[in-house]
Protein backbone atom coordinates (compact mmCIF):
# COMPACT_ATOMS: atom_id res chain seq x y z
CA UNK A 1 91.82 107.41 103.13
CA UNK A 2 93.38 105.24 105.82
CA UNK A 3 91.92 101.96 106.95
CA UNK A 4 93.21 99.38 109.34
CA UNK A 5 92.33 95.89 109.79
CA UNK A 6 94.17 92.83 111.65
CA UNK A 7 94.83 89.29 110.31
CA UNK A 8 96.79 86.06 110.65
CA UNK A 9 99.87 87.73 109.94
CA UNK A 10 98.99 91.20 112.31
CA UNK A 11 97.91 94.72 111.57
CA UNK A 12 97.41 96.06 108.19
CA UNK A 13 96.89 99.66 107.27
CA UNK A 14 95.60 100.43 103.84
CA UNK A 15 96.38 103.49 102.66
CA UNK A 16 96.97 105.94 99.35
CA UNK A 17 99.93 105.66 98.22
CA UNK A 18 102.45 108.93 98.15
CA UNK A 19 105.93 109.38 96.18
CA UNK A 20 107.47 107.86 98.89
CA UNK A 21 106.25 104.38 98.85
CA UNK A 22 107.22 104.47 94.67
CA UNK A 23 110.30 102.48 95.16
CA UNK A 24 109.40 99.82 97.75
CA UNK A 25 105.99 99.27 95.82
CA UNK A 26 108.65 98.42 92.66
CA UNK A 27 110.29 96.50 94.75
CA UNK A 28 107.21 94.14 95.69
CA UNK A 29 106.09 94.12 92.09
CA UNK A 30 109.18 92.45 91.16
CA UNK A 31 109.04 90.46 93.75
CA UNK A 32 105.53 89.27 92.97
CA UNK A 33 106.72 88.67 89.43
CA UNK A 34 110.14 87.09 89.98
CA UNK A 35 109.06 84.58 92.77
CA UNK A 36 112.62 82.76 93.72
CA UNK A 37 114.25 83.56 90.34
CA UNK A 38 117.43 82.12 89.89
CA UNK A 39 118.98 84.44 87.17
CA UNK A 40 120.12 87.04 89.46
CA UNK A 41 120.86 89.94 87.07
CA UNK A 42 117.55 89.59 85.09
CA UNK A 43 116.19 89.91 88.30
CA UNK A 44 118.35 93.49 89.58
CA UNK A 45 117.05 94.85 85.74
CA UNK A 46 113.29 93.86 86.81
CA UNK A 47 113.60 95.26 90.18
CA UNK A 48 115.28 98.44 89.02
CA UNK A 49 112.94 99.55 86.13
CA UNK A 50 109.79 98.20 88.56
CA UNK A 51 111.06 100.87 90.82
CA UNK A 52 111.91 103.50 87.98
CA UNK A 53 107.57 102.99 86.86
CA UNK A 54 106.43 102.93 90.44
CA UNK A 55 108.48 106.32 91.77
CA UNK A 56 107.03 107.68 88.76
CA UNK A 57 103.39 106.56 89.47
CA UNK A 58 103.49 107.30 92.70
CA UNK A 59 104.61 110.71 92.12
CA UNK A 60 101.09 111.48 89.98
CA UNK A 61 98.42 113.78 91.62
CA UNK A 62 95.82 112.55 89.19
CA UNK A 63 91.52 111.93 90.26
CA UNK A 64 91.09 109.75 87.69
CA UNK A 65 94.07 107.24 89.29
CA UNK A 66 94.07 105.51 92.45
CA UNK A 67 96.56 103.99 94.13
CA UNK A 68 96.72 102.19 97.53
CA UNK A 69 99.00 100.08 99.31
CA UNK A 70 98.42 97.71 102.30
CA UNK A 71 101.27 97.49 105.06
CA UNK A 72 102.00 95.36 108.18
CA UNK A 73 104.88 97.09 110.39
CA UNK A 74 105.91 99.81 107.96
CA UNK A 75 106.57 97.72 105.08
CA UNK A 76 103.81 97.23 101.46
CA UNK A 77 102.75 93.46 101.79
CA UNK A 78 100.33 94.56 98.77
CA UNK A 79 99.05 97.78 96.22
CA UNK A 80 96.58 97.67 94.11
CA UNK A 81 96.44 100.82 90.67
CA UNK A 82 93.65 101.52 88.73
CA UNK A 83 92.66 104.43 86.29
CA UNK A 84 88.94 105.42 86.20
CA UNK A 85 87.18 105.25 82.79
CA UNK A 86 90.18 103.92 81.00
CA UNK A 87 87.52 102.16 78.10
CA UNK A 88 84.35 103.61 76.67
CA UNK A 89 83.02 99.94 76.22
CA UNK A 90 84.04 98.34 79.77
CA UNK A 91 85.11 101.39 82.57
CA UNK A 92 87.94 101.73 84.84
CA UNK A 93 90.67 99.23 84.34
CA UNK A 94 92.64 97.78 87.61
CA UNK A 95 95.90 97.91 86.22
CA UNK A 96 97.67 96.11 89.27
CA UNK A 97 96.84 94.32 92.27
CA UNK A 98 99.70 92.18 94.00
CA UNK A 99 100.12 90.59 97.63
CA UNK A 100 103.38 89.49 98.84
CA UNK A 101 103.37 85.63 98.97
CA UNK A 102 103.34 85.67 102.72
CA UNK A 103 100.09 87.60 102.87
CA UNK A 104 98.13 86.02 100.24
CA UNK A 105 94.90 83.94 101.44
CA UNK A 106 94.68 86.79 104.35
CA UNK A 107 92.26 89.02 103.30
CA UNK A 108 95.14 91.56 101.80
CA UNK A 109 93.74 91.44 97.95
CA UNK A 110 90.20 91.44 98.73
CA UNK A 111 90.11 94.25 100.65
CA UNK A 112 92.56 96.11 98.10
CA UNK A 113 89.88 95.07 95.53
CA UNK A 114 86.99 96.60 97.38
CA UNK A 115 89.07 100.00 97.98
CA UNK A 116 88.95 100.19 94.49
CA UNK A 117 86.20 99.11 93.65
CA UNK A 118 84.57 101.68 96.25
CA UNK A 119 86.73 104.35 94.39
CA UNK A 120 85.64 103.10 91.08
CA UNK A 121 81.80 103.15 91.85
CA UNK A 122 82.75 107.19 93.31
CA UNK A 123 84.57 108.06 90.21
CA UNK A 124 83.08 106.63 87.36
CA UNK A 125 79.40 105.19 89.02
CA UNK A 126 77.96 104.30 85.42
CA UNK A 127 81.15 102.04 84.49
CA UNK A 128 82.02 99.16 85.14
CA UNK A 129 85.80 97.81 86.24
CA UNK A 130 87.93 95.38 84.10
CA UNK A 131 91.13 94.18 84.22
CA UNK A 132 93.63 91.94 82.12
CA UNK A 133 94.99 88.52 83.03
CA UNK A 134 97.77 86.05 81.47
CA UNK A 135 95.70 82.97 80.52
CA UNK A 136 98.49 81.00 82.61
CA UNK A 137 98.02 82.69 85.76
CA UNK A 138 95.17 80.06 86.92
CA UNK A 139 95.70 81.71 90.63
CA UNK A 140 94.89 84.83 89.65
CA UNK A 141 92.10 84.18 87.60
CA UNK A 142 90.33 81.82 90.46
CA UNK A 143 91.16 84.87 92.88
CA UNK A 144 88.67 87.02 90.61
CA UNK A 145 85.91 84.61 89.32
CA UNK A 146 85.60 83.52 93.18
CA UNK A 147 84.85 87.70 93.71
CA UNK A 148 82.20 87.35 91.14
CA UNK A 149 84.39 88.75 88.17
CA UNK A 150 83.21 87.35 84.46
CA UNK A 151 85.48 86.77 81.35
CA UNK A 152 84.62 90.04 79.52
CA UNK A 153 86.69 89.55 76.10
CA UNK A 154 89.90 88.18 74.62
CA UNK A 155 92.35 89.99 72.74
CA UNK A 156 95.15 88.19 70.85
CA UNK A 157 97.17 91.40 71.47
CA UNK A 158 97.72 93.42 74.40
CA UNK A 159 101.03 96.02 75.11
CA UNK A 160 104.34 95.35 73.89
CA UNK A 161 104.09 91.81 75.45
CA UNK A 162 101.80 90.72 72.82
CA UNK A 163 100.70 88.20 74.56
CA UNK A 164 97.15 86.79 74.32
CA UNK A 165 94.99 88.50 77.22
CA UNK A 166 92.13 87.67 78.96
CA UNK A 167 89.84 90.84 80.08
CA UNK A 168 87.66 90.07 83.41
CA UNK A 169 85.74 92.22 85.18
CA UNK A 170 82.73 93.27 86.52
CA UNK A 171 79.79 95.57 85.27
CA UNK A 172 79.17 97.02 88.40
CA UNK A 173 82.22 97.33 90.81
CA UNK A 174 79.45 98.12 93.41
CA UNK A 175 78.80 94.80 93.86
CA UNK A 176 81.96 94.00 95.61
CA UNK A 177 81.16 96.91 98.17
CA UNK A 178 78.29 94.75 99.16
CA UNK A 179 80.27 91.89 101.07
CA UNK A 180 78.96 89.32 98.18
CA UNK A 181 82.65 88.25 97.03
């Protein structure tokens, strides 16, 4: 799968992901994350064990994972990760999806989100596709519901964060395939 598409900011290519791209995809995570952090060695330990999960991720030859990552002049400006039929009750879960700040509003996270949802409808075509959100990140959570995503459930307890989660998502990913977010 390899897709290109132009915006504001110039050509994008949206591709799988390989080993390769493990360590720079880290490196955007953090950076999506960490914003302008100002304590500078919290911020090396993010970066380095972001890299450390995505070299590891990116190494997987798994069907039942997908993930992509959108560049503009050889460098990820976005990735999205998800893992098909994650929950018996709700489908695939997107486990990631992050745009670098000066992509975002371009088109970048949409389109990620209809690669997987495409993939997700292929995969697992009875499921639906879910995903989990900080109650704080209002951004986030307006860049879903305005895709047509609903507030599935809450949980009080999600990972070793234990923080309280909200679960969005959408019965059938399909929908987003059909240019109606």
């Amino acid at each position: 799968m390899s897709k290109a598409s132009t915006s504001k900011g110039g050509a994008i290519l949206y591709r799988e992901a390989s080993a390769a791209d493990g360590a720079a995809i880290g490196l955007l995570h953090a950076q999506c994350w960490l914003g302008e952090a100002a304590d500078k060695a919290l911020a090396r330990t993010i970066v380095s064990e972001r890299q450390a999960l995505w070299r590891e991720r990116s190494a997987r030859t798994d069907p039942a994972t997908r993930l992509v990552v959108a560049e503009s002049g050889g460098e990820p400006i976005g990735f999205a990760c998800a893992y098909a039929r994650r929950d018996p009750q709700f489908g695939s879960l997107l486990d990631n999806l992050h745009v670098a700040k000066a992509w975002q509003t371009q088109g970048v996270g949409s389109a990620l989100l209809r690669d997987i949802a495409g993939w997700s409808a292929a995969v697992a075509p009875d499921d639906g596709l879910y995903l989990w959100l900080l109650p704080t990140n209002r951004a986030a959570r307006a860049f879903y519901l305005r895709r047509g995503a609903g507030a599935l459930i809450t949980a009080n307890e999600h990972a070793a964060a234990r923080a309280a989660m909200l679960r969005f998502g959408w019965r059938r990913p399909a929908s987003l395939l059909a240019g109606q977010h």
